[in-house]
C-alpha atoms as a PDB file:
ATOM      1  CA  UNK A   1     -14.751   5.798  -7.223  1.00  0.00           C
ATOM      2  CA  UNK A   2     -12.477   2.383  -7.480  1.00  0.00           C
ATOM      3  CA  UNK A   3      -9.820   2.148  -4.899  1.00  0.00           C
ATOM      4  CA  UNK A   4      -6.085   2.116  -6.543  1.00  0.00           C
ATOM      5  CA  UNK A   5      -5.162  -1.709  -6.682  1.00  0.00           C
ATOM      6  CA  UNK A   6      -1.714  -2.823  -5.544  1.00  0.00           C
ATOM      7  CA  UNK A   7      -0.199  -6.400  -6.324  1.00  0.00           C
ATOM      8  CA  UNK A   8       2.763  -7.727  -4.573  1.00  0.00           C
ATOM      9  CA  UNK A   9       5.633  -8.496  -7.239  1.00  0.00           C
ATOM     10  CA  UNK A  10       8.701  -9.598  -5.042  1.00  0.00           C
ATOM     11  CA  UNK A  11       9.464 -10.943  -2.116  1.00  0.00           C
ATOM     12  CA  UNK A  12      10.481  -8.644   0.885  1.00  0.00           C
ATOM     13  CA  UNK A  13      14.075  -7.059  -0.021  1.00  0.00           C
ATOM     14  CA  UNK A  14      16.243  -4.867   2.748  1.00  0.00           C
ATOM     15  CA  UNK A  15      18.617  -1.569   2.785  1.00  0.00           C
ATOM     16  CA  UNK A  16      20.233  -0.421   5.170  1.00  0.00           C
ATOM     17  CA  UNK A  17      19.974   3.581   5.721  1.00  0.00           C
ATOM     18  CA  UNK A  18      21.743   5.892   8.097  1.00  0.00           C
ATOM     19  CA  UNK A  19      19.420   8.218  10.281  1.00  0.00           C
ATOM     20  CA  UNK A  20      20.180  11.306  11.519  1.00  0.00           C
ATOM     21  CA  UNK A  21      21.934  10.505  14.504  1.00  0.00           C
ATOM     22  CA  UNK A  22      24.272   8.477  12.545  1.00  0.00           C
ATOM     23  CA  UNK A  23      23.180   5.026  13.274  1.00  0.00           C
ATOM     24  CA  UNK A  24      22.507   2.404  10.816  1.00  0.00           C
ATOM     25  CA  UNK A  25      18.349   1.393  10.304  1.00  0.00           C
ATOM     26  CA  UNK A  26      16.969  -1.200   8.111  1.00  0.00           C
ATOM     27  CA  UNK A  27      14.223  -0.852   6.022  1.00  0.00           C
ATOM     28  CA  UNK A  28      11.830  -3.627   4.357  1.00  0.00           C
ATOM     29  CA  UNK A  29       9.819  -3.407   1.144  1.00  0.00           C
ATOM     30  CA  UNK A  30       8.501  -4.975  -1.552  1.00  0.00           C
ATOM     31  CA  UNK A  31       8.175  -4.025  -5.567  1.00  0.00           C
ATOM     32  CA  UNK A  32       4.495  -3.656  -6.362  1.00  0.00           C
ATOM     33  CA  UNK A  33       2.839  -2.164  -9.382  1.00  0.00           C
ATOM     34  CA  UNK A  34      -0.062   0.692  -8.317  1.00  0.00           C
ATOM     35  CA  UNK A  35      -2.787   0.552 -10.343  1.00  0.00           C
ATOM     36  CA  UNK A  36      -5.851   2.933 -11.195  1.00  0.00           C
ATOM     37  CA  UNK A  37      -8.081   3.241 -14.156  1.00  0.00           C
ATOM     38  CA  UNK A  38      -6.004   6.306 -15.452  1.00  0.00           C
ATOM     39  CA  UNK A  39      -2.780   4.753 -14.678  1.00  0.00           C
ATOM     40  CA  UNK A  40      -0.644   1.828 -13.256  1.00  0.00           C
ATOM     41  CA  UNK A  41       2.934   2.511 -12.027  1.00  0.00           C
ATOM     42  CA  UNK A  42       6.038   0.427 -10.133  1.00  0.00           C
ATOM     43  CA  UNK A  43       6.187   1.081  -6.555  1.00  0.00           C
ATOM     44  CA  UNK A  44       7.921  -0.103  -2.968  1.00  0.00           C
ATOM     45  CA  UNK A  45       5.701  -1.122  -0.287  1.00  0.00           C
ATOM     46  CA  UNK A  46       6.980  -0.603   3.348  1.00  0.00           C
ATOM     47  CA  UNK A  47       6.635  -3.615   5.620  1.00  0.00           C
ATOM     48  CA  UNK A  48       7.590  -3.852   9.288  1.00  0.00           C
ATOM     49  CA  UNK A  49      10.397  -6.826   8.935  1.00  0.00           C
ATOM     50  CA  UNK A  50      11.312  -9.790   6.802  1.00  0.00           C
ATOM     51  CA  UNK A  51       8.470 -11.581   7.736  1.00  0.00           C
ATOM     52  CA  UNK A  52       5.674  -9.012   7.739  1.00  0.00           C
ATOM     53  CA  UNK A  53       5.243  -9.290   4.213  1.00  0.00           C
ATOM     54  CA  UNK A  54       2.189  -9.509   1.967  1.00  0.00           C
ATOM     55  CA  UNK A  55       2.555 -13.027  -0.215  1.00  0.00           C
ATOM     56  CA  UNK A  56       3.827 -12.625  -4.234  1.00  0.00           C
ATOM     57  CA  UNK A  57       0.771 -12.144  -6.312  1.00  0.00           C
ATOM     58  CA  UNK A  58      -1.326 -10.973  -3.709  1.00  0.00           C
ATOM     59  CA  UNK A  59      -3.894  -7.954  -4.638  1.00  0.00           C
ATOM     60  CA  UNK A  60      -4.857  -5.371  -2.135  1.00  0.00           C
ATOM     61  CA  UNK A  61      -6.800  -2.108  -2.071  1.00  0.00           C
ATOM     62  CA  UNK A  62      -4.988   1.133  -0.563  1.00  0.00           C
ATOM     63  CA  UNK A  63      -6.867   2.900   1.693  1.00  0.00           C
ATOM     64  CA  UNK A  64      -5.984   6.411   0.522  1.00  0.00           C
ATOM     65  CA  UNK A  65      -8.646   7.965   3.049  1.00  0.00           C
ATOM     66  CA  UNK A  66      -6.873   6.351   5.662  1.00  0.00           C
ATOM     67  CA  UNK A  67      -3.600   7.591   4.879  1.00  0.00           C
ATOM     68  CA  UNK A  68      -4.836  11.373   4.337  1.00  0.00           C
ATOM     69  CA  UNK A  69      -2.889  13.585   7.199  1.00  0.00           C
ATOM     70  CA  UNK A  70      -2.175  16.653   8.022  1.00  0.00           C
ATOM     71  CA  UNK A  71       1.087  18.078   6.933  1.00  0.00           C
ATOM     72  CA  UNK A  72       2.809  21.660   6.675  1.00  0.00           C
ATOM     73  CA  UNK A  73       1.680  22.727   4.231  1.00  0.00           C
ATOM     74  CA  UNK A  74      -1.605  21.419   3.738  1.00  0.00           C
ATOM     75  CA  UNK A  75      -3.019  17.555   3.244  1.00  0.00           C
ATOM     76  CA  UNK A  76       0.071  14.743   2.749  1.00  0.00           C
ATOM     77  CA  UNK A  77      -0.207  11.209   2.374  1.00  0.00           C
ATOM     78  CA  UNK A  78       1.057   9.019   5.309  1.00  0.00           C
ATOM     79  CA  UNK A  79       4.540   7.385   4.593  1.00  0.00           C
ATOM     80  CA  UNK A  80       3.201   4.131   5.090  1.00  0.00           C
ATOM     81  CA  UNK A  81       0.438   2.700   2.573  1.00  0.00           C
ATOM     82  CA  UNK A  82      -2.756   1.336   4.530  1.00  0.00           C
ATOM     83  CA  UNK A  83      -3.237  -2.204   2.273  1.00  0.00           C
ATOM     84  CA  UNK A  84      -7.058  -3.601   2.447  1.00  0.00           C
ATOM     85  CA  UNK A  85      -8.227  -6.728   0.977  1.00  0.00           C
ATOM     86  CA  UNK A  86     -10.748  -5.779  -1.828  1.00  0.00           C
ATOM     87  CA  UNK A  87     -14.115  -4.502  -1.139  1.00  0.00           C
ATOM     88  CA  UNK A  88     -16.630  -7.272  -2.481  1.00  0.00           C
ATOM     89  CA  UNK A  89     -19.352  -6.111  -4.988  1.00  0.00           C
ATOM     90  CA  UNK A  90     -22.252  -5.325  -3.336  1.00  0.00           C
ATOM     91  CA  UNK A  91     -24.821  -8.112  -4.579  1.00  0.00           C
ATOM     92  CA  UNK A  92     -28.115  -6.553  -6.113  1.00  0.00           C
ATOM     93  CA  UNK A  93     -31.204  -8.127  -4.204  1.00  0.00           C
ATOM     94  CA  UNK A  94     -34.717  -7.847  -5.807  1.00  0.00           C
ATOM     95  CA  UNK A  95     -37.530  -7.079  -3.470  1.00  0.00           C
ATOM     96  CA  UNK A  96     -40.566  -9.358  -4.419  1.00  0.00           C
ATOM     97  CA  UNK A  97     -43.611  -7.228  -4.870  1.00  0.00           C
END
Protein backbone atom coordinates (compact mmCIF):
# COMPACT_ATOMS: atom_id res chain seq x y z
CA UNK A 1 0.00 0.00 0.00
CA UNK A 2 1.54 3.58 -1.31
CA UNK A 3 1.32 6.32 1.18
CA UNK A 4 -1.05 9.38 -0.10
CA UNK A 5 1.52 12.00 -1.55
CA UNK A 6 1.12 15.67 -0.65
CA UNK A 7 2.97 18.60 -2.56
CA UNK A 8 3.20 22.02 -1.21
CA UNK A 9 1.49 24.56 -3.77
CA UNK A 10 1.63 28.03 -1.91
CA UNK A 11 3.35 29.69 0.37
CA UNK A 12 2.05 29.84 4.07
CA UNK A 13 -1.29 32.10 4.04
CA UNK A 14 -3.15 33.27 7.55
CA UNK A 15 -6.94 33.76 8.93
CA UNK A 16 -7.82 34.91 11.68
CA UNK A 17 -10.71 32.84 13.61
CA UNK A 18 -12.61 33.56 16.78
CA UNK A 19 -12.58 30.69 19.49
CA UNK A 20 -15.00 30.03 21.80
CA UNK A 21 -14.18 32.30 24.41
CA UNK A 22 -14.37 35.06 22.02
CA UNK A 23 -10.82 35.85 21.38
CA UNK A 24 -9.24 36.22 18.10
CA UNK A 25 -6.58 33.02 16.98
CA UNK A 26 -4.59 32.80 13.91
CA UNK A 27 -4.25 29.99 11.90
CA UNK A 28 -1.43 29.03 9.19
CA UNK A 29 -1.73 26.79 6.15
CA UNK A 30 -0.77 26.06 2.98
CA UNK A 31 -2.76 24.84 -0.43
CA UNK A 32 -1.53 21.37 -1.29
CA UNK A 33 -2.96 18.85 -3.68
CA UNK A 34 -3.46 15.09 -1.85
CA UNK A 35 -2.72 12.54 -3.98
CA UNK A 36 -3.43 8.63 -4.12
CA UNK A 37 -3.61 6.18 -6.92
CA UNK A 38 -7.53 6.37 -6.88
CA UNK A 39 -7.59 10.01 -6.50
CA UNK A 40 -5.80 13.44 -6.08
CA UNK A 41 -7.67 16.37 -4.45
CA UNK A 42 -6.86 20.30 -3.22
CA UNK A 43 -6.22 20.55 0.35
CA UNK A 44 -4.88 23.06 3.38
CA UNK A 45 -2.05 21.94 5.36
CA UNK A 46 -1.83 23.25 9.01
CA UNK A 47 1.53 24.66 10.02
CA UNK A 48 2.53 26.05 13.41
CA UNK A 49 3.42 29.87 12.20
CA UNK A 50 4.61 31.83 9.21
CA UNK A 51 7.75 30.32 9.24
CA UNK A 52 7.06 26.66 9.98
CA UNK A 53 6.27 25.99 6.57
CA UNK A 54 7.17 23.17 4.19
CA UNK A 55 9.05 24.90 0.92
CA UNK A 56 6.72 25.33 -2.58
CA UNK A 57 7.11 22.19 -4.55
CA UNK A 58 8.09 20.12 -1.85
CA UNK A 59 6.61 16.33 -1.81
CA UNK A 60 5.87 14.56 1.39
CA UNK A 61 4.23 11.32 2.49
CA UNK A 62 1.27 11.53 5.18
CA UNK A 63 1.55 9.32 7.79
CA UNK A 64 -2.10 8.27 8.03
CA UNK A 65 -1.17 5.52 10.75
CA UNK A 66 0.16 8.15 12.73
CA UNK A 67 -2.70 10.31 12.67
CA UNK A 68 -5.31 7.36 13.44
CA UNK A 69 -7.05 8.34 17.03
CA UNK A 70 -9.57 7.60 18.95
CA UNK A 71 -12.68 9.62 18.67
CA UNK A 72 -16.48 9.38 19.84
CA UNK A 73 -17.63 7.59 17.87
CA UNK A 74 -15.15 5.30 16.72
CA UNK A 75 -11.53 5.85 14.77
CA UNK A 76 -10.96 9.83 13.51
CA UNK A 77 -8.12 11.23 11.87
CA UNK A 78 -5.97 13.73 13.90
CA UNK A 79 -6.61 17.45 12.88
CA UNK A 80 -3.18 17.91 12.08
CA UNK A 81 -1.55 15.88 9.04
CA UNK A 82 1.78 13.99 10.15
CA UNK A 83 4.07 14.99 6.74
CA UNK A 84 7.12 12.36 6.14
CA UNK A 85 9.68 12.66 3.56
CA UNK A 86 9.18 9.67 1.12
CA UNK A 87 10.04 6.22 2.00
CA UNK A 88 13.03 5.19 -0.42
CA UNK A 89 12.56 1.96 -2.52
CA UNK A 90 13.92 -0.74 -0.90
CA UNK A 91 16.98 -1.79 -3.23
CA UNK A 92 16.81 -5.59 -4.33
CA UNK A 93 20.24 -7.29 -3.33
CA UNK A 94 21.17 -10.67 -4.96
CA UNK A 95 22.74 -13.20 -2.70
CA UNK A 96 25.72 -14.87 -4.61
CA UNK A 97 25.35 -18.59 -4.47
Amino acid sequence: MNAPKITIKSEVQSRTVTTSKGMPKSIYNQQATLETEEMRIQIEVEVDGPDKGYPVGAVKEWDVVKDLVPGRFGIELARRMTLVDPAKPQQQQSKAA
